[in-house]
N, C-alpha and C. Protein backbone atom coordinates (compact mmCIF):
# COMPACT_ATOMS: atom_id res chain seq x y z
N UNK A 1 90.70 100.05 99.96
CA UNK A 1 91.19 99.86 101.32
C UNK A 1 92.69 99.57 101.25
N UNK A 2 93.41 99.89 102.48
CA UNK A 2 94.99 100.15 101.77
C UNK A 2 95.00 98.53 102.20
N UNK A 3 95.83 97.80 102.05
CA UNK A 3 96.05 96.50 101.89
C UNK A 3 97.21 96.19 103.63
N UNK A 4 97.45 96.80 104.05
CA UNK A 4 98.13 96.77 105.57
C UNK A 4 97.40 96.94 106.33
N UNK A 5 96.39 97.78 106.25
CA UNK A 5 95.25 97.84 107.31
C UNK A 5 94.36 96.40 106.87
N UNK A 6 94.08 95.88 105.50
CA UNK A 6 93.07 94.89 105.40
C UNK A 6 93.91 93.29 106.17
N UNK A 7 95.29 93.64 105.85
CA UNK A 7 95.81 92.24 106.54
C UNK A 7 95.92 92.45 108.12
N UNK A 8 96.10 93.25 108.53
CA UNK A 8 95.60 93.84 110.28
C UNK A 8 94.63 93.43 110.60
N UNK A 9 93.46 93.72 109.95
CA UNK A 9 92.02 93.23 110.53
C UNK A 9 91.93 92.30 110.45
N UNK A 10 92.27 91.11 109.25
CA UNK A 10 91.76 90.01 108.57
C UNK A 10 92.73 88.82 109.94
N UNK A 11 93.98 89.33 110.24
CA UNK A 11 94.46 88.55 111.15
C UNK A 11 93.87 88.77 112.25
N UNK A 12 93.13 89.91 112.74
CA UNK A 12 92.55 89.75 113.90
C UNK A 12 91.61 88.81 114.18
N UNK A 13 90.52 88.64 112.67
CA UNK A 13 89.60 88.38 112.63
C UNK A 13 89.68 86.56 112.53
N UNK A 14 90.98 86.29 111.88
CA UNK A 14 91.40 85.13 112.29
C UNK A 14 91.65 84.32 113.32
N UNK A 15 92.25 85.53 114.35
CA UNK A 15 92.64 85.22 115.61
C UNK A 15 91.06 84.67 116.16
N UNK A 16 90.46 85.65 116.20
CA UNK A 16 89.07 85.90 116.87
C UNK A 16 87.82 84.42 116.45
N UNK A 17 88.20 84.37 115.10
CA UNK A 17 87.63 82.73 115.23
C UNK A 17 88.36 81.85 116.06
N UNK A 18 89.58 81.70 115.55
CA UNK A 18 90.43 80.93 116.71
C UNK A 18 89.94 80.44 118.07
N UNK A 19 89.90 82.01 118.60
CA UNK A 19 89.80 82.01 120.09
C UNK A 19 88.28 81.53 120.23
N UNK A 20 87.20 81.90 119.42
CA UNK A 20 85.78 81.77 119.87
C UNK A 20 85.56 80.42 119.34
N UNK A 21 86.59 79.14 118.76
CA UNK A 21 86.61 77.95 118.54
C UNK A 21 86.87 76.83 119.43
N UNK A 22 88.36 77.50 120.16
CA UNK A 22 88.69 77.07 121.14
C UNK A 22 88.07 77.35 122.67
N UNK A 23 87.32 78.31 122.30
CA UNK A 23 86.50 78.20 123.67
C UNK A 23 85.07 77.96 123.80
N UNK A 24 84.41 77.26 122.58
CA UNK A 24 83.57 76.45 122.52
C UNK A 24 84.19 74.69 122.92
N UNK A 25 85.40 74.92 122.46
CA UNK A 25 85.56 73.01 123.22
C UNK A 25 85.52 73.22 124.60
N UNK A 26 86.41 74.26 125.14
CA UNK A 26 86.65 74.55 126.72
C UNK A 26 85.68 74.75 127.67
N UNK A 27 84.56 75.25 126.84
CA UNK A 27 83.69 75.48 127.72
C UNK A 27 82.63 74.01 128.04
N UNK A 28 82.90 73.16 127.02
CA UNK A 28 82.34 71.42 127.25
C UNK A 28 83.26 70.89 128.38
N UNK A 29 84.58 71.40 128.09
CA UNK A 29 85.30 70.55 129.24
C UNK A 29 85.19 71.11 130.70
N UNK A 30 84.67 72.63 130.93
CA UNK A 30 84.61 73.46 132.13
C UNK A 30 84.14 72.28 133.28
N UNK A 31 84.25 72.33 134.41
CA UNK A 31 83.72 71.19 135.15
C UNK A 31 82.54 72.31 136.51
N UNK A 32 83.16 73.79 136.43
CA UNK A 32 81.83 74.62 137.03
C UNK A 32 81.09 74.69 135.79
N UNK A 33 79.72 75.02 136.62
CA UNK A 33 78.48 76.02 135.77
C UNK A 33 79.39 77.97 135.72
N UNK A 34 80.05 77.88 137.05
CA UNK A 34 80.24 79.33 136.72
C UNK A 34 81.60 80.01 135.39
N UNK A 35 82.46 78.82 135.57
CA UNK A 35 83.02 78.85 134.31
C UNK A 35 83.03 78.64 133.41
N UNK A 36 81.89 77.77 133.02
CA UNK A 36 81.46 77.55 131.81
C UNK A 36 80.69 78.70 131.36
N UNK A 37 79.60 78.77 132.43
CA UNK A 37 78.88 80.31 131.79
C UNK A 37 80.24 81.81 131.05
N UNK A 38 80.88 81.58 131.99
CA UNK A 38 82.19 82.47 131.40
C UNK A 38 82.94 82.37 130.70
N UNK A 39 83.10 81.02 130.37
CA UNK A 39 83.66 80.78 128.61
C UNK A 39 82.76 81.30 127.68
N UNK A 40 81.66 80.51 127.85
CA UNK A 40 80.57 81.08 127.16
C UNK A 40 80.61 82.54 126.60
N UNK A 41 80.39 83.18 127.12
CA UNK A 41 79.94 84.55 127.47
C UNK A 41 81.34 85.34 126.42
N UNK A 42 82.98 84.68 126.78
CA UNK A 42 83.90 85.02 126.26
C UNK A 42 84.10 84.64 124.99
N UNK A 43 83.99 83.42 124.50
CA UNK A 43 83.13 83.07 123.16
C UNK A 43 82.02 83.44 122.22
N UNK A 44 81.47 83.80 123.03
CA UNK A 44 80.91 84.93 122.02
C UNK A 44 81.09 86.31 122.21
N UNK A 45 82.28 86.89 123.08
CA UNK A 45 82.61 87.96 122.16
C UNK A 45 83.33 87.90 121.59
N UNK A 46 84.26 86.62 121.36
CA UNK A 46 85.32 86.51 120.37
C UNK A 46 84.85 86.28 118.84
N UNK A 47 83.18 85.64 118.75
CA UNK A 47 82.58 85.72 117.83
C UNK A 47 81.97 86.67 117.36
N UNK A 48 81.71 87.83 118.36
CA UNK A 48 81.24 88.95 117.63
C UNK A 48 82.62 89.76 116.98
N UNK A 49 83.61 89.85 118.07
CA UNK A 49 84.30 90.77 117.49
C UNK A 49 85.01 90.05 115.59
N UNK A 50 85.22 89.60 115.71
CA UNK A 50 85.15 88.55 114.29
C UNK A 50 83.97 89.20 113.24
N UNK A 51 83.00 88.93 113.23
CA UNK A 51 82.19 89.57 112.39
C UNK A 51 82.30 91.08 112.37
N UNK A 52 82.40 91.69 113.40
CA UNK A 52 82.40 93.12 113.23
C UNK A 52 83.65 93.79 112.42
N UNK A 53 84.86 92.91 112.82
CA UNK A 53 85.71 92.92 111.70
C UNK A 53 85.78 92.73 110.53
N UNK A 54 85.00 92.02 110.31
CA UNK A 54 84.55 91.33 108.51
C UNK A 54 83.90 92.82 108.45
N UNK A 55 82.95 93.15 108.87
CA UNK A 55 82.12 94.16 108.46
C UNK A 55 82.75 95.38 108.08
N UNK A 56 83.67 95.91 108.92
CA UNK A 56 84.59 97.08 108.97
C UNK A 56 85.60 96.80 108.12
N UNK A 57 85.64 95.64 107.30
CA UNK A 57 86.84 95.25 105.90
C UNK A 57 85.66 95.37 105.00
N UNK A 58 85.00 95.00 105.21
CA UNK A 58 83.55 95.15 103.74
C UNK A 58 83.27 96.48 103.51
N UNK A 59 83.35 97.02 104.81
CA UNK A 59 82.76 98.42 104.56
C UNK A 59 83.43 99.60 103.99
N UNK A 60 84.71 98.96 103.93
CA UNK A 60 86.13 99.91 103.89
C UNK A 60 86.34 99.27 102.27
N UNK A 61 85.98 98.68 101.41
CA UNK A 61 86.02 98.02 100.72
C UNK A 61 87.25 96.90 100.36
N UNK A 62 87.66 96.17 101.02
CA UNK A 62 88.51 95.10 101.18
C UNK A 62 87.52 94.00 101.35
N UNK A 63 88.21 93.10 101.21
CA UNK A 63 87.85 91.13 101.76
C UNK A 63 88.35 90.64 103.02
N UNK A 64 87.05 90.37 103.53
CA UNK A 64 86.82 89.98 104.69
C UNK A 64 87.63 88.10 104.51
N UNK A 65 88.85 88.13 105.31
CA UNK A 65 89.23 86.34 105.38
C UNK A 65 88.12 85.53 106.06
N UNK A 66 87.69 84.45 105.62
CA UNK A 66 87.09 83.15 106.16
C UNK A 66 87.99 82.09 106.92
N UNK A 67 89.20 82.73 107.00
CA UNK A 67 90.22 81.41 107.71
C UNK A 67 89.73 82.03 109.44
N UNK A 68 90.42 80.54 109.77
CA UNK A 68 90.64 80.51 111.18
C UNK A 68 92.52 80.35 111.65
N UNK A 69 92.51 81.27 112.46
CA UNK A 69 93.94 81.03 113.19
C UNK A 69 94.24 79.89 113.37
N UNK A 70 96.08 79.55 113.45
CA UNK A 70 96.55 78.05 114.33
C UNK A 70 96.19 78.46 116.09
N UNK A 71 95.80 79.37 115.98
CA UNK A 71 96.02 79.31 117.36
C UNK A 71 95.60 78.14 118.42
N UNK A 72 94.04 77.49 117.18
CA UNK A 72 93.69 76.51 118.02
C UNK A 72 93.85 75.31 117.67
N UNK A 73 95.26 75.17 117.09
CA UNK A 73 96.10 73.99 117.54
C UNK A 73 97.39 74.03 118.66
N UNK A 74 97.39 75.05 118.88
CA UNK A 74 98.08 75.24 119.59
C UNK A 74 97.79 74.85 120.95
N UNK A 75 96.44 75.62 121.16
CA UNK A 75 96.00 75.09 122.22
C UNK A 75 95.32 73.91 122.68
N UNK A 76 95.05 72.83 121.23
CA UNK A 76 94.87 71.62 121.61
C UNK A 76 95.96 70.56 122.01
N UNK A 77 97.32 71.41 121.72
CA UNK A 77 98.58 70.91 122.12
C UNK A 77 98.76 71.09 123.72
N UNK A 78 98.04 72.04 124.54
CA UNK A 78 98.36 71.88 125.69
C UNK A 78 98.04 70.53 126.28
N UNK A 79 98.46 69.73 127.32
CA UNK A 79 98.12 69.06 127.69
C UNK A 79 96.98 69.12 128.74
N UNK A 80 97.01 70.41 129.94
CA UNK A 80 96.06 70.50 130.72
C UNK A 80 95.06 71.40 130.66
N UNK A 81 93.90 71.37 131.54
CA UNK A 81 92.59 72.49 131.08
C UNK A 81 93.46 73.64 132.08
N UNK A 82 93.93 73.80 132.65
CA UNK A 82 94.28 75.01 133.27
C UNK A 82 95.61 75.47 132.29
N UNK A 83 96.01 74.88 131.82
CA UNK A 83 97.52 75.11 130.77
C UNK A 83 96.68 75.89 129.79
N UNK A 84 95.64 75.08 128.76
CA UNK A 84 94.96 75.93 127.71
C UNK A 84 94.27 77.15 128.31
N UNK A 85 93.62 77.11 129.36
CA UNK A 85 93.30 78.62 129.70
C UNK A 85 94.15 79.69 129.99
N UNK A 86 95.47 79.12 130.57
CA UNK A 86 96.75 80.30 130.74
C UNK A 86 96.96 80.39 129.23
N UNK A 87 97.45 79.86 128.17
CA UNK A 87 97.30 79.92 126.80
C UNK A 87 96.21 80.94 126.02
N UNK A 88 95.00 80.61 126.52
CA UNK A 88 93.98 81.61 125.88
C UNK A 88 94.53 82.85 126.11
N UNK A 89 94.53 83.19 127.67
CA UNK A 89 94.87 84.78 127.98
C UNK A 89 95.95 85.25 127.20
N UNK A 90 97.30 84.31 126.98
CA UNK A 90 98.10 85.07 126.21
C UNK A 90 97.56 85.51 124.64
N UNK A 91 96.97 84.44 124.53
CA UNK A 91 96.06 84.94 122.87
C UNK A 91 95.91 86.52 122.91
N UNK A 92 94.58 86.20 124.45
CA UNK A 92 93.84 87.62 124.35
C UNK A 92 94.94 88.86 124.27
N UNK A 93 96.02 88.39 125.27
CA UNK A 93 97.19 89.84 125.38
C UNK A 93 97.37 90.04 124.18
N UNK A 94 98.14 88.97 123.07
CA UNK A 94 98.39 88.85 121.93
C UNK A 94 97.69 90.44 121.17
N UNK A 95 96.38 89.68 121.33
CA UNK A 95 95.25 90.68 120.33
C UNK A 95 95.33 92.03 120.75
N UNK A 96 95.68 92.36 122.25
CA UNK A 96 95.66 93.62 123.02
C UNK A 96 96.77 94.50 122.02
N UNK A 97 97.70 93.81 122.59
CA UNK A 97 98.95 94.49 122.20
C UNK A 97 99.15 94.33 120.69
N UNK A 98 98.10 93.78 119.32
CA UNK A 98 98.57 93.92 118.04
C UNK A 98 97.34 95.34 117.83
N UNK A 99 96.38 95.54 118.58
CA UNK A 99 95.62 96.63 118.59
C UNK A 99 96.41 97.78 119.08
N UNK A 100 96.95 97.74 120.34
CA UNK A 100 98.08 99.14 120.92
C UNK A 100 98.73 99.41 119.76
N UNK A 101 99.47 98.57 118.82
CA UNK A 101 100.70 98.51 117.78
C UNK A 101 100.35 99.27 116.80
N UNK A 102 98.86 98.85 116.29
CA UNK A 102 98.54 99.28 115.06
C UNK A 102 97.37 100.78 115.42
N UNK A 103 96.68 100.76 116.29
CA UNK A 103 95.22 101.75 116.20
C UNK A 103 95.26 103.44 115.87
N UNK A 104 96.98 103.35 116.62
CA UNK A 104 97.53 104.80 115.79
C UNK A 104 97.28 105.45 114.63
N UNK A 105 97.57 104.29 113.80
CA UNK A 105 97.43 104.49 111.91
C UNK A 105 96.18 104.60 111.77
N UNK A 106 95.13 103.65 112.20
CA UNK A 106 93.98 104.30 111.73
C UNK A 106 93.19 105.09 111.57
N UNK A 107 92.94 105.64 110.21
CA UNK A 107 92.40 106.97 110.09
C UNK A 107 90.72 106.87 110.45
N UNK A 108 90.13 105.84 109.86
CA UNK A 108 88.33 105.98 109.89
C UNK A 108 88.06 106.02 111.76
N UNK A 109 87.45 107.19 112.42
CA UNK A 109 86.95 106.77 113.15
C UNK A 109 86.34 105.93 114.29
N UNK A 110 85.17 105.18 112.93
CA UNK A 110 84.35 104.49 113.25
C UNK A 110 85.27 103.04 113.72
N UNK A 111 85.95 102.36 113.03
CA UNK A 111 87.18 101.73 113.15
C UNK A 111 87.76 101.74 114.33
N UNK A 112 88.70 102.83 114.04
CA UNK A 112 89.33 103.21 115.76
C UNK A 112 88.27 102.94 116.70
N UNK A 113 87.61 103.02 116.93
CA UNK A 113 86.69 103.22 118.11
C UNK A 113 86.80 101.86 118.21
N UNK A 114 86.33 101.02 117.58
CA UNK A 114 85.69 99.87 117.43
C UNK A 114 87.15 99.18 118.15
N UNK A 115 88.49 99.37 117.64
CA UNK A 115 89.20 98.67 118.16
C UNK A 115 89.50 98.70 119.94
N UNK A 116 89.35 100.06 119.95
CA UNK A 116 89.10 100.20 121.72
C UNK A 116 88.90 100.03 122.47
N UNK A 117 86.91 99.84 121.73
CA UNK A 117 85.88 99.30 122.50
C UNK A 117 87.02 97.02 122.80
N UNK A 118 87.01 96.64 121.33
CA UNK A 118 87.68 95.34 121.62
C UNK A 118 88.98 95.37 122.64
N UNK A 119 90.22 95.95 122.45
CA UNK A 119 91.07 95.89 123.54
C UNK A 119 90.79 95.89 124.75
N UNK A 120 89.30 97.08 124.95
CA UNK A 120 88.85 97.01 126.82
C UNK A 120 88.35 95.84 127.19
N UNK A 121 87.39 94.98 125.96
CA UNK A 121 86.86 93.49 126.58
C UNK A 121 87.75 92.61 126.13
N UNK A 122 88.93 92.52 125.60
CA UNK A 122 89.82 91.99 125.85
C UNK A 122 90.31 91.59 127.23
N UNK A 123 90.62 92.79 127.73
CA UNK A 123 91.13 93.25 129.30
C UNK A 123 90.40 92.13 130.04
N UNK A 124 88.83 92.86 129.80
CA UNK A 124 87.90 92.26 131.14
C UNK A 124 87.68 90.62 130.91
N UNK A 125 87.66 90.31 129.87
CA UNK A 125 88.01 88.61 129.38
C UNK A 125 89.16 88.53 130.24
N UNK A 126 90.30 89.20 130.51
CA UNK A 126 91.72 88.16 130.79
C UNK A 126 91.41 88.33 132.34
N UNK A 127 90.81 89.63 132.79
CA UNK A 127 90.83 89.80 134.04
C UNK A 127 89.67 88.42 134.97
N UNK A 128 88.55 88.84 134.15
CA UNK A 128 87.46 87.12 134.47
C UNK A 128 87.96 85.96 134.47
N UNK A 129 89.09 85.42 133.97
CA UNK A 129 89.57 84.49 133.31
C UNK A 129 90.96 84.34 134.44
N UNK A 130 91.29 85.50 134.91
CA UNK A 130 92.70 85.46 135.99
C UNK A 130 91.99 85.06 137.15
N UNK A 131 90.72 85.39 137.26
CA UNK A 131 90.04 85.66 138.66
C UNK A 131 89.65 84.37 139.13
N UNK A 132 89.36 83.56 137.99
CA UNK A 132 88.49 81.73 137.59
C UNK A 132 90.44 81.07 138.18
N UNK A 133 91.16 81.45 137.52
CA UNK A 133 92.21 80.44 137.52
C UNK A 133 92.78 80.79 138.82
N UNK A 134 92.99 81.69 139.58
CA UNK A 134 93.25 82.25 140.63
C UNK A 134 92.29 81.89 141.89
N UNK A 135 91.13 81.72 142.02
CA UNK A 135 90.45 81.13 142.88
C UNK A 135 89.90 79.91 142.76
N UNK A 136 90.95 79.11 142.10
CA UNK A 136 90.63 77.21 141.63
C UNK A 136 89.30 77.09 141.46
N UNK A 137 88.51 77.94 140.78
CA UNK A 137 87.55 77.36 139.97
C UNK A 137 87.22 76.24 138.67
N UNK A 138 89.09 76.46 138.08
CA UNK A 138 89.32 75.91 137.05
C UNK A 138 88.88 74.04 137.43
């Protein structure tokens, strides 16, 4: 596996614990059922996409990282629950736009696809997540 594509994924996959870490605390602090169900829900796709990444570095024959991003100190640095959720979304853009940057280069397919499929629920995460902070659900 070429070693630029394995540190591409492996940071995603970092990120992606990150985010599905930090939104297991957030979703304890949610004060709706309906935003909590939607952390929820966003947490674990930040946990799937994480594994599916490990998988697509295993499969490609590279090493899958076990770290987790700073990201979620970062966001325990915010002070407010509506501050860390404007914070998350930039994560998610973050991840959008290191997928736009890189998905060009990739040659496998199966891969490409896969990153696609993640950038679109990226999207619909930030868009659920604009919609919660935008109609003071937060």
């Amino acid at each position: 596996m070429e070693s630029q594509l394995e540190g591409f994924l492996n940071l995603l996959a970092e990120a992606e614990r990150a985010g599905g870490r930090i939104l297991n605390e957030l979703t304890g602090q949610a004060k709706s059922l309906e935003l909590r169900e939607m952390l929820k829900k966003v947490g674990h796709d930040e946990g799937y996409y994480a594994g599916e990444l490990a998988a697509h570095v295993r499969r490609l024959g590279g090493t899958p990282s076990t770290k987790t991003g700073d990201f979620v100190e970062k966001v325990r640095a915010v002070g407010d629950f509506r501050g860390k959720l404007e914070l998350l979304n930039r994560g998610q853009r973050w991840v959008i736009r290191k997928i736009e940057e890189n998905v060009g280069a990739v040659g496998d397919a199966g891969l490409k696809a896969f990153l696609v499929v993640m950038a679109q629920g990226h999207r619909v995460n930030i868009g659920a997540l604009e919609d919660a902070l935008t109609e003071g659900v937060v």
